[in-house]
C-alpha atoms as a PDB file:
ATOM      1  CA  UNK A   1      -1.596 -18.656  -5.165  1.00  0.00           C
ATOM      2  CA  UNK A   2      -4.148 -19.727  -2.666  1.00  0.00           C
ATOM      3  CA  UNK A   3      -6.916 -22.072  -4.584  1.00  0.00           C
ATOM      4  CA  UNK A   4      -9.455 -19.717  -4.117  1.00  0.00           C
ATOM      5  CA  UNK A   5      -7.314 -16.698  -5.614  1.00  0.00           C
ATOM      6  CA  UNK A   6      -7.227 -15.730  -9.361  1.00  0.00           C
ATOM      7  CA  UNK A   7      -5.084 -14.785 -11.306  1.00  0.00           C
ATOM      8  CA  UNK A   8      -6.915 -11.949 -11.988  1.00  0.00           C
ATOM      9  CA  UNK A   9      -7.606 -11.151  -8.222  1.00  0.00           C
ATOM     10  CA  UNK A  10      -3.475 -11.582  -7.835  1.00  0.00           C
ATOM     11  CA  UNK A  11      -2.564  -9.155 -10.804  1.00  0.00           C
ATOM     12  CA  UNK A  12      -5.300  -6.595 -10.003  1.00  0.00           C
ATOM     13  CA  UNK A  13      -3.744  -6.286  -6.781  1.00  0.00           C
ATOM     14  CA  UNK A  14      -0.443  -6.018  -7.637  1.00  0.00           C
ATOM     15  CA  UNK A  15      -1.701  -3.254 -10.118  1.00  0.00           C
ATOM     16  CA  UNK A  16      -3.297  -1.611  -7.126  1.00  0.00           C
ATOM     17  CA  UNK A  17      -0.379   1.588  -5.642  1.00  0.00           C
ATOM     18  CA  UNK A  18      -1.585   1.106  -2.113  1.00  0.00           C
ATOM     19  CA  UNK A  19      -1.637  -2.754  -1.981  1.00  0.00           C
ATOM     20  CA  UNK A  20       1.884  -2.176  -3.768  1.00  0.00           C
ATOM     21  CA  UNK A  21       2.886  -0.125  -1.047  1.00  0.00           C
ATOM     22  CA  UNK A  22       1.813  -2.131   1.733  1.00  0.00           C
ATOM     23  CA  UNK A  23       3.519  -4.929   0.764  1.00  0.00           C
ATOM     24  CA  UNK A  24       6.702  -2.869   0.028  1.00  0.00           C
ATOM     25  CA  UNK A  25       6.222  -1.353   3.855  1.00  0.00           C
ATOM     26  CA  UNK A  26       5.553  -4.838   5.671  1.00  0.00           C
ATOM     27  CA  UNK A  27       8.534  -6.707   3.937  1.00  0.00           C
ATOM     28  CA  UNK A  28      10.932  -4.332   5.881  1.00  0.00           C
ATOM     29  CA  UNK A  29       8.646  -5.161   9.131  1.00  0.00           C
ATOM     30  CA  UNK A  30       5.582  -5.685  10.429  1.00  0.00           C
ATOM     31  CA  UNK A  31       3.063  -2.795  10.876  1.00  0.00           C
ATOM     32  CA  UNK A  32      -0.157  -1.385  12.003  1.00  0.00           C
ATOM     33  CA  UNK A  33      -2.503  -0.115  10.082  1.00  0.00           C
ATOM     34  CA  UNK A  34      -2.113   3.272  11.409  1.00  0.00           C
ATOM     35  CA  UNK A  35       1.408   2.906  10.624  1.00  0.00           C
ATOM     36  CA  UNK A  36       0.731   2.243   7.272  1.00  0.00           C
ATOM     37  CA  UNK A  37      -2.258   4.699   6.250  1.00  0.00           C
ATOM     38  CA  UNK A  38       0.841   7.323   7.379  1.00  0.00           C
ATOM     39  CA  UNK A  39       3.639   5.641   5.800  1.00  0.00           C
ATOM     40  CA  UNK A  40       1.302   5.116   2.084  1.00  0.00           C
ATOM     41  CA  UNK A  41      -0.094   8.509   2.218  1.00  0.00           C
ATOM     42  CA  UNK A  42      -3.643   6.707   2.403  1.00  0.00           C
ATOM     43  CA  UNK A  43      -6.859   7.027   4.438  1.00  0.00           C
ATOM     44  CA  UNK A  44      -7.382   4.249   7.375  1.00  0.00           C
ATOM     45  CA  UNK A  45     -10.502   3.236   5.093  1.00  0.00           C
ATOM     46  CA  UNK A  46      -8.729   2.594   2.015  1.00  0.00           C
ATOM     47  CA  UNK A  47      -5.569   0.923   4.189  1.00  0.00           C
ATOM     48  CA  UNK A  48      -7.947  -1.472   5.449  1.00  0.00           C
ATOM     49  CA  UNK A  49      -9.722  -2.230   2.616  1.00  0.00           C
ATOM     50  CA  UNK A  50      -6.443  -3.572   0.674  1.00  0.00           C
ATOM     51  CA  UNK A  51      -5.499  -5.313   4.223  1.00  0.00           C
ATOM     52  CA  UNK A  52      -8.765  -7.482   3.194  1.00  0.00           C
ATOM     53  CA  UNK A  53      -8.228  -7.931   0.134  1.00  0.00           C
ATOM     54  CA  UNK A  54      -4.239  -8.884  -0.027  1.00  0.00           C
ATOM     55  CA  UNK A  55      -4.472 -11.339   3.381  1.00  0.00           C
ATOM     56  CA  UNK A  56      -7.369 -12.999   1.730  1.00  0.00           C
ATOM     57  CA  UNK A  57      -5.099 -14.000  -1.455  1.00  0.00           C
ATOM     58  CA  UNK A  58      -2.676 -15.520   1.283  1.00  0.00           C
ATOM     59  CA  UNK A  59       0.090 -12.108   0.418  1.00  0.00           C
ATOM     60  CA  UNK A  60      -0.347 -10.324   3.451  1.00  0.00           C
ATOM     61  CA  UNK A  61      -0.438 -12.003   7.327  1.00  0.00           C
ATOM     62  CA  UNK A  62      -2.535 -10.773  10.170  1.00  0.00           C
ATOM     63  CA  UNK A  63      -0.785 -11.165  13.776  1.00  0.00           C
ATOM     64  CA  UNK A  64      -1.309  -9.703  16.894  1.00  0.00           C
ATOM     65  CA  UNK A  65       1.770  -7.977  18.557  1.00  0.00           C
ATOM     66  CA  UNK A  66       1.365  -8.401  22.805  1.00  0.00           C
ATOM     67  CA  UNK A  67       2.346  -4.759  24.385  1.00  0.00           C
ATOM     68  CA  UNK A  68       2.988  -4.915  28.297  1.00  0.00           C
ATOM     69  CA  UNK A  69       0.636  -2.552  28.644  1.00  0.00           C
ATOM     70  CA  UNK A  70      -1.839  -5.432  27.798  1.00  0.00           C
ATOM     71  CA  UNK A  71      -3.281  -3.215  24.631  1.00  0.00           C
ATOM     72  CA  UNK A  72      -2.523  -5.557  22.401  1.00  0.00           C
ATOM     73  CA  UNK A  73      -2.673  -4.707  18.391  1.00  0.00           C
ATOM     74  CA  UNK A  74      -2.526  -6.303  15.314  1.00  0.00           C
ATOM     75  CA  UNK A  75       0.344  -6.006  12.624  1.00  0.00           C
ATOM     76  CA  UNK A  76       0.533  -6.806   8.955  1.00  0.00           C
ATOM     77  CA  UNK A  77       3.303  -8.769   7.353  1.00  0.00           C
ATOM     78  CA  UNK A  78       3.992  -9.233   3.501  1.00  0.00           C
ATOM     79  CA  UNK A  79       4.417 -13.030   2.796  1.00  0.00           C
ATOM     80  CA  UNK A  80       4.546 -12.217  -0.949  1.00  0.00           C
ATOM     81  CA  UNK A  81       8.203 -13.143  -2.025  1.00  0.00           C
ATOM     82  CA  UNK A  82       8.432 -13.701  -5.617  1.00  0.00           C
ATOM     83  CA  UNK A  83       5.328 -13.283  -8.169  1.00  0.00           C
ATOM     84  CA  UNK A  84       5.827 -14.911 -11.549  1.00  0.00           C
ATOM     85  CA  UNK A  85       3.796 -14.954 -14.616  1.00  0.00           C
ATOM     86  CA  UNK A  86       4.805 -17.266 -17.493  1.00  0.00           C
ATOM     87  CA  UNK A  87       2.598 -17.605 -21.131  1.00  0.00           C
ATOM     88  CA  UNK A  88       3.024 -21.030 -22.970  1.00  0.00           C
ATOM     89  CA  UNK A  89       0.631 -22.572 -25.581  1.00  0.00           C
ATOM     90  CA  UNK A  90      -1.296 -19.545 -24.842  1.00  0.00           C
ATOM     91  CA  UNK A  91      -1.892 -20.315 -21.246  1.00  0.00           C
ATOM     92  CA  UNK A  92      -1.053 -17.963 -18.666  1.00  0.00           C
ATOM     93  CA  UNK A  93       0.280 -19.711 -15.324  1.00  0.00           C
ATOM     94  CA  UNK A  94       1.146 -17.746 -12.148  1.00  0.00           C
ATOM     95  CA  UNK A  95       3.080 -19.204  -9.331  1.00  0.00           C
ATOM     96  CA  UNK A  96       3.556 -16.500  -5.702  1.00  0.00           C
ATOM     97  CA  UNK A  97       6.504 -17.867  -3.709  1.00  0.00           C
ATOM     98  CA  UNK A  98       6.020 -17.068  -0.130  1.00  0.00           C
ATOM     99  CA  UNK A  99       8.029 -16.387   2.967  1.00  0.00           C
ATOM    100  CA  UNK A 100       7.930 -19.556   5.149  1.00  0.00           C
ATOM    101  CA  UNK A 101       5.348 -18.675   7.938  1.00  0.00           C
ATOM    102  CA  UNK A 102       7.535 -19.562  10.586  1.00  0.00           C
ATOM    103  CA  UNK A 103      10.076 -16.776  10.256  1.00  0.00           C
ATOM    104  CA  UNK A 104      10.350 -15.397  13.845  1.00  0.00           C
ATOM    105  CA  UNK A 105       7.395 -13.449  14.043  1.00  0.00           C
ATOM    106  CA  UNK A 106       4.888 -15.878  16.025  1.00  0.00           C
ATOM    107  CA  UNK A 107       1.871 -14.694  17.058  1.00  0.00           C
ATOM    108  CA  UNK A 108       0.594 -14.906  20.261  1.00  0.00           C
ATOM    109  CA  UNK A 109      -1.246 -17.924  20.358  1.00  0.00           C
ATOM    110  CA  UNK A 110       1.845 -20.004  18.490  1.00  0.00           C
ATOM    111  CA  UNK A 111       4.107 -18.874  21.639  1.00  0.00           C
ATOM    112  CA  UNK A 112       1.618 -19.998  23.706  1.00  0.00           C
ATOM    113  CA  UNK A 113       1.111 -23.456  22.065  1.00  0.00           C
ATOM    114  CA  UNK A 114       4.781 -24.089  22.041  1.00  0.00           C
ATOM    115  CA  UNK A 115       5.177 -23.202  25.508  1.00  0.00           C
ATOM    116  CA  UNK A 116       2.573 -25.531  26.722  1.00  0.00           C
ATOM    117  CA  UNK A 117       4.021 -28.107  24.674  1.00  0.00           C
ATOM    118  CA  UNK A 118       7.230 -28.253  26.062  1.00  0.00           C
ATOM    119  CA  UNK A 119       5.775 -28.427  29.681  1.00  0.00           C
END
Protein backbone atom coordinates (compact mmCIF):
# COMPACT_ATOMS: atom_id res chain seq x y z
CA UNK A 1 0.00 0.00 0.00
CA UNK A 2 1.07 3.53 -0.56
CA UNK A 3 2.54 5.00 2.98
CA UNK A 4 -0.08 7.29 3.29
CA UNK A 5 -2.93 4.54 2.74
CA UNK A 6 -4.53 2.47 5.59
CA UNK A 7 -5.45 -0.42 5.92
CA UNK A 8 -8.62 0.65 6.71
CA UNK A 9 -8.83 3.17 3.72
CA UNK A 10 -7.65 -0.13 1.45
CA UNK A 11 -10.39 -2.57 2.89
CA UNK A 12 -13.18 0.05 2.96
CA UNK A 13 -12.64 0.40 -0.57
CA UNK A 14 -12.51 -2.87 -1.56
CA UNK A 15 -15.85 -3.23 0.46
CA UNK A 16 -17.16 -0.39 -1.63
CA UNK A 17 -19.51 -2.25 -5.09
CA UNK A 18 -18.60 0.64 -7.32
CA UNK A 19 -14.84 0.94 -6.47
CA UNK A 20 -15.14 -3.02 -6.87
CA UNK A 21 -16.47 -2.55 -10.13
CA UNK A 22 -14.20 -0.09 -11.43
CA UNK A 23 -11.38 -1.92 -10.80
CA UNK A 24 -12.98 -5.11 -12.26
CA UNK A 25 -13.84 -2.78 -15.58
CA UNK A 26 -10.24 -1.09 -15.92
CA UNK A 27 -8.25 -4.45 -15.51
CA UNK A 28 -9.80 -5.59 -18.89
CA UNK A 29 -8.78 -1.91 -20.26
CA UNK A 30 -8.55 1.40 -19.70
CA UNK A 31 -11.69 3.65 -19.51
CA UNK A 32 -13.38 6.91 -19.19
CA UNK A 33 -15.35 7.84 -16.73
CA UNK A 34 -18.33 8.04 -18.85
CA UNK A 35 -17.53 4.65 -19.86
CA UNK A 36 -17.61 3.51 -16.57
CA UNK A 37 -20.67 5.41 -14.82
CA UNK A 38 -22.50 3.23 -17.94
CA UNK A 39 -20.69 0.10 -17.60
CA UNK A 40 -21.24 0.18 -13.22
CA UNK A 41 -24.74 1.28 -13.45
CA UNK A 42 -23.55 4.48 -11.41
CA UNK A 43 -24.02 8.27 -11.58
CA UNK A 44 -20.88 10.38 -13.10
CA UNK A 45 -20.83 11.89 -9.40
CA UNK A 46 -20.47 8.81 -7.57
CA UNK A 47 -17.94 7.33 -10.54
CA UNK A 48 -15.78 10.13 -9.84
CA UNK A 49 -15.85 10.20 -6.41
CA UNK A 50 -14.36 6.46 -6.10
CA UNK A 51 -11.87 7.59 -9.10
CA UNK A 52 -10.50 9.94 -6.10
CA UNK A 53 -10.53 7.90 -3.71
CA UNK A 54 -8.98 4.47 -5.33
CA UNK A 55 -6.02 6.56 -7.46
CA UNK A 56 -5.19 8.24 -4.24
CA UNK A 57 -4.42 4.70 -2.47
CA UNK A 58 -2.05 4.13 -5.59
CA UNK A 59 -5.05 1.16 -7.07
CA UNK A 60 -6.30 3.03 -9.81
CA UNK A 61 -3.99 5.21 -12.59
CA UNK A 62 -5.01 8.43 -14.22
CA UNK A 63 -3.68 8.84 -18.00
CA UNK A 64 -4.62 10.84 -20.69
CA UNK A 65 -5.48 9.00 -24.02
CA UNK A 66 -4.36 11.58 -27.26
CA UNK A 67 -7.45 11.40 -29.94
CA UNK A 68 -6.48 12.90 -33.48
CA UNK A 69 -9.09 14.97 -33.17
CA UNK A 70 -6.87 16.78 -30.54
CA UNK A 71 -9.83 16.25 -27.72
CA UNK A 72 -7.84 14.55 -25.68
CA UNK A 73 -9.42 12.54 -22.46
CA UNK A 74 -8.40 10.89 -19.59
CA UNK A 75 -8.71 7.03 -18.84
CA UNK A 76 -8.57 4.99 -15.69
CA UNK A 77 -6.50 1.89 -15.25
CA UNK A 78 -6.63 -0.69 -12.27
CA UNK A 79 -3.01 -1.24 -10.98
CA UNK A 80 -4.46 -3.34 -8.12
CA UNK A 81 -3.15 -6.97 -8.82
CA UNK A 82 -3.22 -9.01 -5.80
CA UNK A 83 -4.61 -7.72 -2.23
CA UNK A 84 -3.56 -9.83 0.73
CA UNK A 85 -4.41 -9.70 4.30
CA UNK A 86 -2.53 -11.95 6.76
CA UNK A 87 -3.23 -11.95 10.97
CA UNK A 88 -0.17 -13.11 13.12
CA UNK A 89 0.45 -12.36 16.85
CA UNK A 90 -2.67 -10.48 16.47
CA UNK A 91 -1.36 -8.06 13.95
CA UNK A 92 -3.04 -7.54 10.82
CA UNK A 93 -0.51 -6.85 7.79
CA UNK A 94 -1.70 -6.02 4.24
CA UNK A 95 0.55 -6.13 1.28
CA UNK A 96 -1.33 -4.77 -2.63
CA UNK A 97 0.84 -6.18 -5.43
CA UNK A 98 0.64 -3.93 -8.37
CA UNK A 99 0.87 -4.06 -12.11
CA UNK A 100 4.33 -2.69 -13.12
CA UNK A 101 3.55 0.92 -14.37
CA UNK A 102 5.25 0.49 -17.45
CA UNK A 103 2.91 -1.98 -19.11
CA UNK A 104 2.28 -0.41 -22.57
CA UNK A 105 -0.07 2.12 -21.73
CA UNK A 106 2.23 5.40 -21.55
CA UNK A 107 0.77 8.45 -21.20
CA UNK A 108 1.35 11.22 -23.19
CA UNK A 109 3.99 12.98 -21.62
CA UNK A 110 6.18 9.48 -21.10
CA UNK A 111 6.03 9.14 -25.12
CA UNK A 112 7.08 12.39 -25.34
CA UNK A 113 10.05 12.13 -22.88
CA UNK A 114 11.27 9.02 -24.53
CA UNK A 115 11.10 10.45 -27.83
CA UNK A 116 13.15 13.42 -26.99
CA UNK A 117 15.52 11.24 -25.38
CA UNK A 118 16.44 9.24 -28.10
CA UNK A 119 17.03 12.37 -30.35
Amino acid sequence: MREESSLAEVLDLLSDEYARAILTETSVEPMSAKTLSERCDASLPTVYRRIEHLTDCGLLDERTQPRRDGNHHRVYTATLHRFSLELDDGEFTADVDRHESDDGRDDVADRFTRMWEGL
